[in-house]
N, C-alpha and C. Protein backbone atom coordinates (compact mmCIF):
# COMPACT_ATOMS: atom_id res chain seq x y z
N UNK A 1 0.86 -1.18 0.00
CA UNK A 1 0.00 0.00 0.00
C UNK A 1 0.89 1.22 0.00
N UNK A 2 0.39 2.20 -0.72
CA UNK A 2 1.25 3.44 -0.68
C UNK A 2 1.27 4.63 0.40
N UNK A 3 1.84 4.71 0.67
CA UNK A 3 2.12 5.79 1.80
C UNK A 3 2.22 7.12 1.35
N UNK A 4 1.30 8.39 1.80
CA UNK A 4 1.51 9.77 1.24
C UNK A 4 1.94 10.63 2.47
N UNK A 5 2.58 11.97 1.60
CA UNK A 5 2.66 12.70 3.26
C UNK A 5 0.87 13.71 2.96
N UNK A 6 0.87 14.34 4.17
CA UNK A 6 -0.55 14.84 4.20
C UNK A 6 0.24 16.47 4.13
N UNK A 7 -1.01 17.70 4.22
CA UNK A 7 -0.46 19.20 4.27
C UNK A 7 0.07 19.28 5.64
N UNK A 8 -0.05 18.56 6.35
CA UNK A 8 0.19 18.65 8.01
C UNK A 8 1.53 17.82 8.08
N UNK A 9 2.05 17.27 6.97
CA UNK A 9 3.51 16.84 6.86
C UNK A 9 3.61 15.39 8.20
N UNK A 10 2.24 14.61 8.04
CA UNK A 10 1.90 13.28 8.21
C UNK A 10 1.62 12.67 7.93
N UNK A 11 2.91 11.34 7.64
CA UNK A 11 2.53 10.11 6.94
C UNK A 11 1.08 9.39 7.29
N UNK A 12 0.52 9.07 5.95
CA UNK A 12 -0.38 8.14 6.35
C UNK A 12 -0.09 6.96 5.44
N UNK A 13 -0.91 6.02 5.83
CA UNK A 13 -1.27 4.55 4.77
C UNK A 13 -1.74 4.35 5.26
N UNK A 14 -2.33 2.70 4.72
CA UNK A 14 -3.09 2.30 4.85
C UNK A 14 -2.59 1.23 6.17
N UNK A 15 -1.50 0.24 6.36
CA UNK A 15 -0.85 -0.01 7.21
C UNK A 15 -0.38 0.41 8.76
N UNK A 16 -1.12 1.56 8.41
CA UNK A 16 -0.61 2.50 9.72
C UNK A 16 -1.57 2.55 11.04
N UNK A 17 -1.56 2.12 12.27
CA UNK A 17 -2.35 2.38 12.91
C UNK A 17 -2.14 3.07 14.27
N UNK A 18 -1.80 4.44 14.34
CA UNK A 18 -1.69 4.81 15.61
C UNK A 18 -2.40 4.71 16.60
N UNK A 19 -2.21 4.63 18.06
CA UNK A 19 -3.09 4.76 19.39
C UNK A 19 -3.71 6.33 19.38
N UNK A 20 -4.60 6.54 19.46
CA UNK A 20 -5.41 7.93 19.28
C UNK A 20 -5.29 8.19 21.48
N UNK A 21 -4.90 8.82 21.75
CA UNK A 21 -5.24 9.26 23.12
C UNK A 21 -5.92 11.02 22.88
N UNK A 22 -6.41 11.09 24.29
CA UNK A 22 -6.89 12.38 24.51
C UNK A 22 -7.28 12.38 26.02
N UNK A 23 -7.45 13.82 26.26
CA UNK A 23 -7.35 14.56 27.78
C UNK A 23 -8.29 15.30 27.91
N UNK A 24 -9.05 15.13 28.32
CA UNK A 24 -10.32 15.73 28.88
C UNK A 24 -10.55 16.13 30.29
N UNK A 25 -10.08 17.49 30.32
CA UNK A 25 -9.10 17.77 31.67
C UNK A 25 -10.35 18.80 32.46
N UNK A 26 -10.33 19.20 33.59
CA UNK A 26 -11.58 20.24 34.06
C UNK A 26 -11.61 19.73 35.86
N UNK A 27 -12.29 20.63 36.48
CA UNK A 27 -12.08 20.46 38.18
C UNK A 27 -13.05 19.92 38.56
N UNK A 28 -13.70 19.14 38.12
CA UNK A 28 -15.32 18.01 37.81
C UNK A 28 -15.93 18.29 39.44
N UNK A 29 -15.98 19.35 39.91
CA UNK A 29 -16.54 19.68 41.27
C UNK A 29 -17.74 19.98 41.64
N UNK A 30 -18.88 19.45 41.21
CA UNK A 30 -18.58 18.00 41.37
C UNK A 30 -18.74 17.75 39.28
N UNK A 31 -18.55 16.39 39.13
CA UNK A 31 -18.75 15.75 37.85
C UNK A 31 -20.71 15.43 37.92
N UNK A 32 -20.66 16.51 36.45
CA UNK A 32 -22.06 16.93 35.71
C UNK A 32 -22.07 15.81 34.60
N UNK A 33 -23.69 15.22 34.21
CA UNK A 33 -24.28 14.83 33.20
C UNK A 33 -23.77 15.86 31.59
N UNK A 34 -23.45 16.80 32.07
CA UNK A 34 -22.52 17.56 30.99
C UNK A 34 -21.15 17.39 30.45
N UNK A 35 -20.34 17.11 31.55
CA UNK A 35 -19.18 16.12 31.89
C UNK A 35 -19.18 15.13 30.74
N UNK A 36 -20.00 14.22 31.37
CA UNK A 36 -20.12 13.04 31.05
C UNK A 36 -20.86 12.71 29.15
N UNK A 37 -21.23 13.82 29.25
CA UNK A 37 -21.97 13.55 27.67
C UNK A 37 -20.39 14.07 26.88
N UNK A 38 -19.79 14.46 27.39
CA UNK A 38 -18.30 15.12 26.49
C UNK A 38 -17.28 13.88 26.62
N UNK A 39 -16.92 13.03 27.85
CA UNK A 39 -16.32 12.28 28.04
C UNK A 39 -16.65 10.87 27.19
N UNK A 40 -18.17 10.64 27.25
CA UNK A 40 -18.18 9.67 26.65
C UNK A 40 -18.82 9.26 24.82
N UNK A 41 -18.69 10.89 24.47
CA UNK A 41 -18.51 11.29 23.22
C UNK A 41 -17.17 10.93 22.75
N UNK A 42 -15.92 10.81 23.45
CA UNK A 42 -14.69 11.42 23.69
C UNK A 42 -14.35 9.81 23.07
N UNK A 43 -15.31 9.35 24.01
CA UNK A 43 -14.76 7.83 24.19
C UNK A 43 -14.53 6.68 23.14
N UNK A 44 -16.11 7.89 22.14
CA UNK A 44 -16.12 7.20 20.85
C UNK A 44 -15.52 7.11 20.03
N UNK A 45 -14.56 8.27 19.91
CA UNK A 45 -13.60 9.18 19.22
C UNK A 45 -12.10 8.49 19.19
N UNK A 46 -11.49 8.16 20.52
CA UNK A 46 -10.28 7.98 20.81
C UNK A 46 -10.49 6.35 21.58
N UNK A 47 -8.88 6.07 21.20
CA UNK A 47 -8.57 4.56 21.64
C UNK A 47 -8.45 4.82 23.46
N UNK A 48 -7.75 5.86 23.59
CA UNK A 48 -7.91 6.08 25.09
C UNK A 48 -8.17 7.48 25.49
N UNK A 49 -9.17 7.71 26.64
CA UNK A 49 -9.54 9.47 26.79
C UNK A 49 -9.21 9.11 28.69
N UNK A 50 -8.05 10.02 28.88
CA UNK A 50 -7.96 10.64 30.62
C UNK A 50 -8.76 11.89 30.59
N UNK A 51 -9.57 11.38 31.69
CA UNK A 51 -10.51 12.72 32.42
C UNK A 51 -8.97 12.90 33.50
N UNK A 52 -8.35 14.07 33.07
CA UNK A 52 -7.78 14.56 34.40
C UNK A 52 -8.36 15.56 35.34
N UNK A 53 -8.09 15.14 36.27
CA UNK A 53 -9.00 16.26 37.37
C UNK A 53 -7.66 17.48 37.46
N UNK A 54 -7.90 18.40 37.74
CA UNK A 54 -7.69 19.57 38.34
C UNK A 54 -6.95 19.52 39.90
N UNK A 55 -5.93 19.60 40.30
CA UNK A 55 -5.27 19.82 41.47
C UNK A 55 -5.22 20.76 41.92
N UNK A 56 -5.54 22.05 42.13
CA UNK A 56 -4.97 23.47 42.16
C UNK A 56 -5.51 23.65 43.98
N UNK A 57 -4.52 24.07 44.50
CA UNK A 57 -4.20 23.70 45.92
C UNK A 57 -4.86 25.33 46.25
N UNK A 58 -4.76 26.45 44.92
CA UNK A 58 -5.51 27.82 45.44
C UNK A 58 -6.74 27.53 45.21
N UNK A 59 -7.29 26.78 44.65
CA UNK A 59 -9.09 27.03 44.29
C UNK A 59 -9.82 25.90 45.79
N UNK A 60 -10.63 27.00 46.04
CA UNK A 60 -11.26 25.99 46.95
C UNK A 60 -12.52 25.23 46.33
N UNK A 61 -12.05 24.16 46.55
CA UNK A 61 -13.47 23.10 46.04
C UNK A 61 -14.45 22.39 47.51
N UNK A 62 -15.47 21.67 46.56
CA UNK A 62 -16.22 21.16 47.43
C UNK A 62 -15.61 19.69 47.89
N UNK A 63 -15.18 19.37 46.59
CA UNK A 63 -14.91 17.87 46.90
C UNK A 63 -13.32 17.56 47.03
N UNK A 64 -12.65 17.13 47.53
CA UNK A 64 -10.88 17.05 47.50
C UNK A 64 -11.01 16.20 45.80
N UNK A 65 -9.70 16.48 45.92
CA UNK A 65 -9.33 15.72 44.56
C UNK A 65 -9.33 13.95 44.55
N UNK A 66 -9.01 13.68 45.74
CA UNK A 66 -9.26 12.27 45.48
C UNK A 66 -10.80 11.87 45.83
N UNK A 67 -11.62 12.56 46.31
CA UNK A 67 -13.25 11.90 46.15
C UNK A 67 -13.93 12.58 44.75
N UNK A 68 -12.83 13.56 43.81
CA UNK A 68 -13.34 13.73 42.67
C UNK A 68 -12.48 12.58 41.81
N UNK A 69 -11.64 12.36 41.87
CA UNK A 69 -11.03 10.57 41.25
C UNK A 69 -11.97 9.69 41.55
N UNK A 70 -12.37 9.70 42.50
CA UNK A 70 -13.04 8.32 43.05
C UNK A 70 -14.81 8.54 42.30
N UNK A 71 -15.36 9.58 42.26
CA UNK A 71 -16.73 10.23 41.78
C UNK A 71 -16.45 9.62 40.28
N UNK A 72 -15.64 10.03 39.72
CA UNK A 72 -15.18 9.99 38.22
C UNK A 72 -15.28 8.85 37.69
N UNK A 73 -14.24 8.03 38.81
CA UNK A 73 -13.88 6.52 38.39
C UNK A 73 -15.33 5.61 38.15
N UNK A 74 -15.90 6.04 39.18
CA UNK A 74 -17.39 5.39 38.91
C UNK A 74 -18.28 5.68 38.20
N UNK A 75 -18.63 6.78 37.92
CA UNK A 75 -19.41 7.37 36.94
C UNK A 75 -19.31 7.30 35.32
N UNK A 76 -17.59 6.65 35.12
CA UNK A 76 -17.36 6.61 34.00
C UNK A 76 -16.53 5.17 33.52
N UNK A 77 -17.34 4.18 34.48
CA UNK A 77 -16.66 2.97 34.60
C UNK A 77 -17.84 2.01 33.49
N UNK A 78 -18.54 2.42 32.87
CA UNK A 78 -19.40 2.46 31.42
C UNK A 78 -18.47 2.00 30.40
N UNK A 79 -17.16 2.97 29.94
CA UNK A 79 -16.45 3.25 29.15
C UNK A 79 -15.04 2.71 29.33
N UNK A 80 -14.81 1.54 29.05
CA UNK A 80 -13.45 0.74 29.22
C UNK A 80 -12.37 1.58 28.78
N UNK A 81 -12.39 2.37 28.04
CA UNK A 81 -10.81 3.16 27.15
C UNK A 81 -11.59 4.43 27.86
N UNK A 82 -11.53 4.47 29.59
CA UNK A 82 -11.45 5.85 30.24
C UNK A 82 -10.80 5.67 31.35
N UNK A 83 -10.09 6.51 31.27
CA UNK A 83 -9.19 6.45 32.78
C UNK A 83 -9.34 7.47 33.19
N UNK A 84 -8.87 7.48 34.92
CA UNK A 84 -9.36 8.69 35.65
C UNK A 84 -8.04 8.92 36.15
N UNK A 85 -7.10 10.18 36.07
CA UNK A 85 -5.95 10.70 36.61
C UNK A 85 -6.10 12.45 37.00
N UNK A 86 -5.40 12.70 37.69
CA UNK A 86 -4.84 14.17 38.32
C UNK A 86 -3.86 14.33 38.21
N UNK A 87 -3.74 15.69 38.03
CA UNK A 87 -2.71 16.70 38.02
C UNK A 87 -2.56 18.07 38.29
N UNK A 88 -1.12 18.76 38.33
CA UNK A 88 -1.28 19.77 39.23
C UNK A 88 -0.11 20.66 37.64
N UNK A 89 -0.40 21.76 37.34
CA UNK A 89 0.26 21.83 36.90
C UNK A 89 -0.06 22.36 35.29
N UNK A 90 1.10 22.49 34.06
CA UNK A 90 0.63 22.77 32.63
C UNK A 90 0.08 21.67 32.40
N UNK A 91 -1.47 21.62 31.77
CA UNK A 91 -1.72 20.51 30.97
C UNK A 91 -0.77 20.08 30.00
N UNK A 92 -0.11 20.91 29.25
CA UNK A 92 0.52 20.38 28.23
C UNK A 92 1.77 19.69 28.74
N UNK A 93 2.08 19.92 29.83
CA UNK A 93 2.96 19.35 30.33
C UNK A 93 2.74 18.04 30.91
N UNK A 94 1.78 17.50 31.21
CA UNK A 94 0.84 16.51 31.76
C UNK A 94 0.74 16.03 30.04
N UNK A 95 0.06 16.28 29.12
CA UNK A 95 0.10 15.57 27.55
C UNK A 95 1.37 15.03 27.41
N UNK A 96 2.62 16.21 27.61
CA UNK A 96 3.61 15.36 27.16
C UNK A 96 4.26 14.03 27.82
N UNK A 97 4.37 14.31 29.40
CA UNK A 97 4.60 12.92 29.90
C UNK A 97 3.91 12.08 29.78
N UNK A 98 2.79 12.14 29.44
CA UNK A 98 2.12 10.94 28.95
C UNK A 98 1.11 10.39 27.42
N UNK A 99 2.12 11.29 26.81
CA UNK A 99 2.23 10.87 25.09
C UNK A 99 0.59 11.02 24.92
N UNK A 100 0.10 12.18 25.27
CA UNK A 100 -1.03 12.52 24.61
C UNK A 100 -1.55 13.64 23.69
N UNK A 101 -2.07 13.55 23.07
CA UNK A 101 -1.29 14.66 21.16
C UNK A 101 -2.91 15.01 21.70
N UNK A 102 -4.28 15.03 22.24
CA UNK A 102 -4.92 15.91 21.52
C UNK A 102 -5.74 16.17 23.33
N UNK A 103 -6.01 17.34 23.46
CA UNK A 103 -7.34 18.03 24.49
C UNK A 103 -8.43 18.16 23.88
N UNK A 104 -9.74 17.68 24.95
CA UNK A 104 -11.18 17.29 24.20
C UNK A 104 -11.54 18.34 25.28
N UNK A 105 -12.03 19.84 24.46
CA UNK A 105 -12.74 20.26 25.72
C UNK A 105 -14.34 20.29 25.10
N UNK A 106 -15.03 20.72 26.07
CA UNK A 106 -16.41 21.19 25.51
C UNK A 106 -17.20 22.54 25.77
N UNK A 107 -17.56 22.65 25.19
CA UNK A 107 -18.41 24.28 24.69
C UNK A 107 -19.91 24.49 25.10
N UNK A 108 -20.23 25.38 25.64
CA UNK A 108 -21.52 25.02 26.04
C UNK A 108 -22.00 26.78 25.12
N UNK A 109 -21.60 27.38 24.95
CA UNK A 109 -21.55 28.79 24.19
C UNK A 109 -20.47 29.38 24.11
N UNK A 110 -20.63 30.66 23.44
CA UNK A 110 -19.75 31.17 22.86
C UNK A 110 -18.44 31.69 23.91
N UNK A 111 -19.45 32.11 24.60
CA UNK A 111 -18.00 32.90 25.77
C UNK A 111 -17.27 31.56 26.03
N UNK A 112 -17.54 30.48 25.95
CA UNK A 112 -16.55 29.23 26.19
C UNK A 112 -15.58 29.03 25.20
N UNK A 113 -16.21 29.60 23.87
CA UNK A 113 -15.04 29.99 23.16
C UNK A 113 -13.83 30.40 23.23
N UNK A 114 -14.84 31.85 23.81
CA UNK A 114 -13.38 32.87 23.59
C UNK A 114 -12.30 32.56 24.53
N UNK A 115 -12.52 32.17 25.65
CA UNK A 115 -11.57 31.47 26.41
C UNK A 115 -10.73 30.31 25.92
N UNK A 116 -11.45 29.42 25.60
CA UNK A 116 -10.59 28.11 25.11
C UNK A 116 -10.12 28.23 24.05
N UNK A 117 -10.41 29.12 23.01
CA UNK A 117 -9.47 29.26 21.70
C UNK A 117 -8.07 30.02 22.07
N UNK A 118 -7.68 30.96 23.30
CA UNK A 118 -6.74 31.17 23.45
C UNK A 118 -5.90 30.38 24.10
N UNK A 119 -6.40 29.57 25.02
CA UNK A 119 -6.03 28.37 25.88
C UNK A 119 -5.54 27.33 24.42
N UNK A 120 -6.36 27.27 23.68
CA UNK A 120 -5.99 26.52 22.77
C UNK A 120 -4.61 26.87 22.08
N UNK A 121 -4.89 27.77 21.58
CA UNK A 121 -3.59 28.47 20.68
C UNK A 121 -2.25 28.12 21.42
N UNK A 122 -2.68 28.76 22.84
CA UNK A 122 -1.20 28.82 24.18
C UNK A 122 -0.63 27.67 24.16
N UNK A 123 -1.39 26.34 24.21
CA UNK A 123 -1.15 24.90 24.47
C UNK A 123 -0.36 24.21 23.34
N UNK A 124 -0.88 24.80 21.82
CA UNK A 124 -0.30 24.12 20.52
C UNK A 124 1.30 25.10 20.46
N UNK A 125 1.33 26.13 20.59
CA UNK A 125 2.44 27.09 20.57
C UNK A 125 3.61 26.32 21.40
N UNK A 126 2.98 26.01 23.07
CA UNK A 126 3.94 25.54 23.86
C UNK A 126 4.55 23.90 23.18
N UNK A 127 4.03 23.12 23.18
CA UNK A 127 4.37 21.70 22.51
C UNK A 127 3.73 21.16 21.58
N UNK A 128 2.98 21.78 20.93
CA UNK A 128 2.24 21.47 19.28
C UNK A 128 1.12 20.44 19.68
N UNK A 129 0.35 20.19 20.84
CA UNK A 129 -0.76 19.37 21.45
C UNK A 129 -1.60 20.20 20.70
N UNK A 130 -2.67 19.76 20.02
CA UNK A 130 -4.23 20.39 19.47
C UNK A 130 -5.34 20.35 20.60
N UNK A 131 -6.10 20.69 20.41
CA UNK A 131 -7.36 20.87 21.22
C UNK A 131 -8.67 21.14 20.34
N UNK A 132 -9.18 20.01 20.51
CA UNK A 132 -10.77 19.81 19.65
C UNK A 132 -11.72 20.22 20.63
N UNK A 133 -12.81 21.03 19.83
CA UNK A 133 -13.96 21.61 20.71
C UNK A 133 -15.00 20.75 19.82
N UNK A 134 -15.53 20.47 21.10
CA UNK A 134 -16.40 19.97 21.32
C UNK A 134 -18.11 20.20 21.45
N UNK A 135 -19.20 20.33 20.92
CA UNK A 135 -20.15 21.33 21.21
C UNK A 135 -20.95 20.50 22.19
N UNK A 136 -21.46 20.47 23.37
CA UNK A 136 -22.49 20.30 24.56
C UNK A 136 -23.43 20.18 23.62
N UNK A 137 -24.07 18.44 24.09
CA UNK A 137 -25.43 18.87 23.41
C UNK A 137 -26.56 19.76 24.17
N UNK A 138 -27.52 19.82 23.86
CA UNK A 138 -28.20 21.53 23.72
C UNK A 138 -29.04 20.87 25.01
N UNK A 139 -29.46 19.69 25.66
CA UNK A 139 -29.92 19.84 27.30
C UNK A 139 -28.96 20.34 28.42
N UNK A 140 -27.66 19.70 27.96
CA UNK A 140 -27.19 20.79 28.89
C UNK A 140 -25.82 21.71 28.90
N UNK A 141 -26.44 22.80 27.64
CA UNK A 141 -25.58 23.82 27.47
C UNK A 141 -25.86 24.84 28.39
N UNK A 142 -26.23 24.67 29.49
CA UNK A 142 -26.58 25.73 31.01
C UNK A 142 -25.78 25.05 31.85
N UNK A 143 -24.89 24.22 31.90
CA UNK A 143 -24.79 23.28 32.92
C UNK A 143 -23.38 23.63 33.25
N UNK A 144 -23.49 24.03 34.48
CA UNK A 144 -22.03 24.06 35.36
C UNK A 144 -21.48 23.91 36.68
N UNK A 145 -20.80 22.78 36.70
CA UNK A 145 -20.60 22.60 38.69
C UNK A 145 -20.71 23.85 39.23
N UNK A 146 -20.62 24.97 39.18
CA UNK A 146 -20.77 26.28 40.00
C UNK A 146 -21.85 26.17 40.10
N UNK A 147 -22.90 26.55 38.85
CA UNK A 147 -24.46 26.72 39.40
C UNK A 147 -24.74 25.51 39.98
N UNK A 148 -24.96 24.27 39.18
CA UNK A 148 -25.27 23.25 39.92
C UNK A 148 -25.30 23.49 41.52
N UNK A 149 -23.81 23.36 42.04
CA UNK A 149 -23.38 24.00 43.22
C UNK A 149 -24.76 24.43 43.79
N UNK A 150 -24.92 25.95 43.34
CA UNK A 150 -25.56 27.14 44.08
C UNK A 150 -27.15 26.66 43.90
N UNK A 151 -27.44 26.09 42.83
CA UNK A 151 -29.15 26.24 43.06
C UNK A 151 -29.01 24.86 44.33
N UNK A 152 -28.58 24.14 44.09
CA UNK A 152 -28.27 22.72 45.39
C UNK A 152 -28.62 23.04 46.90
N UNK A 153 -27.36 24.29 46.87
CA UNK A 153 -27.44 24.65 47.71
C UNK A 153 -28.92 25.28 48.45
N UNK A 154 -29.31 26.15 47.86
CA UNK A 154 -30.67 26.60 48.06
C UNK A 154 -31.81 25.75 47.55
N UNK A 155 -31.74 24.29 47.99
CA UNK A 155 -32.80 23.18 47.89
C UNK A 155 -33.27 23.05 46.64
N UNK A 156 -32.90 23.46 45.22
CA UNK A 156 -33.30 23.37 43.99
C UNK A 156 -33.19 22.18 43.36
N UNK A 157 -33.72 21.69 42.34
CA UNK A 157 -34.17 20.33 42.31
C UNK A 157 -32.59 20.33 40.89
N UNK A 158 -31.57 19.62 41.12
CA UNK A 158 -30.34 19.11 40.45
C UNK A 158 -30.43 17.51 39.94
N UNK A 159 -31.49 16.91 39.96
CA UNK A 159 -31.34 15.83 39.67
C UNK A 159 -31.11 15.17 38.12
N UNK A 160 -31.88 16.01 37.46
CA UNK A 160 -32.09 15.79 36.01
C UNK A 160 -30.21 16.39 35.29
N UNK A 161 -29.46 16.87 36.51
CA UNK A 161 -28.15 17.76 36.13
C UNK A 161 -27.00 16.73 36.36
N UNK A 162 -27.29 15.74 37.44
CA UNK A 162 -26.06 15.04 38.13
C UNK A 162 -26.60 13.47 37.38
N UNK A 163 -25.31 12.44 37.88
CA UNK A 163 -25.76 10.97 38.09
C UNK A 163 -26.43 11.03 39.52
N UNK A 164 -27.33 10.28 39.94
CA UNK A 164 -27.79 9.95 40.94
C UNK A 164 -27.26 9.75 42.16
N UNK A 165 -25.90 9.11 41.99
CA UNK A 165 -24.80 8.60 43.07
C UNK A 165 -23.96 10.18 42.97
N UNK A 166 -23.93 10.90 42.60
CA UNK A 166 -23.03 12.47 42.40
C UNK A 166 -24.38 13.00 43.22
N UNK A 167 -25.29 13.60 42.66
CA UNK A 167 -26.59 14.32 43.50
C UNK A 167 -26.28 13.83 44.99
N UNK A 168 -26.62 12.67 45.59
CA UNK A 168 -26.70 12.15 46.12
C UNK A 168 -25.18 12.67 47.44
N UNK A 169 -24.49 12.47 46.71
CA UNK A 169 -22.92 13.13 47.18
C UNK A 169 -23.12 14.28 47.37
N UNK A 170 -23.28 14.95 46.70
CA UNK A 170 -23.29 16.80 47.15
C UNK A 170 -24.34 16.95 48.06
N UNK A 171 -25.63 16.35 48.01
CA UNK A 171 -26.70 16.73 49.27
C UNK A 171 -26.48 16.53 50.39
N UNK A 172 -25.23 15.31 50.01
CA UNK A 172 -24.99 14.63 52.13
C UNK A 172 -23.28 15.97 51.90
N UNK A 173 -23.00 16.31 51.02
CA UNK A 173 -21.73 17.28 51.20
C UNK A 173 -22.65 19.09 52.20
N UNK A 174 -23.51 19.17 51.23
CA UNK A 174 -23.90 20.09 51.56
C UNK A 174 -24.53 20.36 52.78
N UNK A 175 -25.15 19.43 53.33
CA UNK A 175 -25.38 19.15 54.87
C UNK A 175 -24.90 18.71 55.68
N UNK A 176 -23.47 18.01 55.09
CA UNK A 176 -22.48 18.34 56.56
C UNK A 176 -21.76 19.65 56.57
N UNK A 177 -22.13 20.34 55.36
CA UNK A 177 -21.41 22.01 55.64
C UNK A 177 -22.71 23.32 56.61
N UNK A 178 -23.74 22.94 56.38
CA UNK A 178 -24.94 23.74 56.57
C UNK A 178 -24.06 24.15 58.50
């Protein structure tokens, strides 16, 4: 079979079969049915997709990072080619130690754009990693662990927003904080 180069100055053929990975990175605080419709879109896409969680020792969260590993691991234990890891640190720097060429984020509107296309740009500039956007499907392009969070908090009905076992987590979180 013949082998061509492409405009992106990559061999292909027909013989050729690379491992597709990707990083689907975010502070899942808690991990949304929004989340999860991107992750396991992701899943369809790539031979292997890491949900990395978010480490950042300045942001205060609800959940520590290892009961958001542990939230994750289960929620997305559906999807055999998903793994659940953390990190602290450049994503792209996190891609490169672990030989991953593409970021899956997702979009819920435009202002999610304008943010992640520069995030994007910053990330390919630093080590040539791409970043595919992703569009939220349209139930839940409102959907964000912050609000989630806040209507929760003030007894609002989150169920139709979380997995059941996540809801379930933040109501007994939120009432041992009350």
């Amino acid at each position: 079979m013949r082998t061509t180069d492409t405009p992106g100055g990559i061999r292909s053929g027909a013989n050729v079969r690379l491992m597709t990975r990707a990083v689907t990175p975010g502070s899942y605080d808690p991990v949304t049915n929004g989340h999860l419709d991107i992750i396991g879109r992701a899943a369809q896409l790539f031979d292997e997709v890491v949900v990395a969680v978010l480490n950042n020792k300045t942001k205060r969260t609800l959940f520590s990072t290892e009961e958001r590993i542990e939230m994750l691991r289960e929620v997305t234990a559906q999807w055999p080619n998903v793994r659940v890891d953390s990190w602290h640190g450049l994503l792209v720097d996190y891609c490169r130690e672990n030989d991953i060429k593409a970021i899956v984020k997702g979009l819920r509107a435009v202002s999610d754009y304008d943010y992640e296309l520069k995030m994007a740009q910053m990330n390919h500039q630093l080590t040539g990693v791409d970043t595919l956007f992703m569009p939220t499907t349209p139930a839940y392009s409102f959907v964000a662990s912050s609000l989630v969070k806040e209507v929760a908090t003030y007894g609002g009905d989150v169920s139709s927003l979380l997995p059941k076992s996540i809801e379930q987590r933040l109501q007994q979180r939120l009432d041992e904080n009350r």
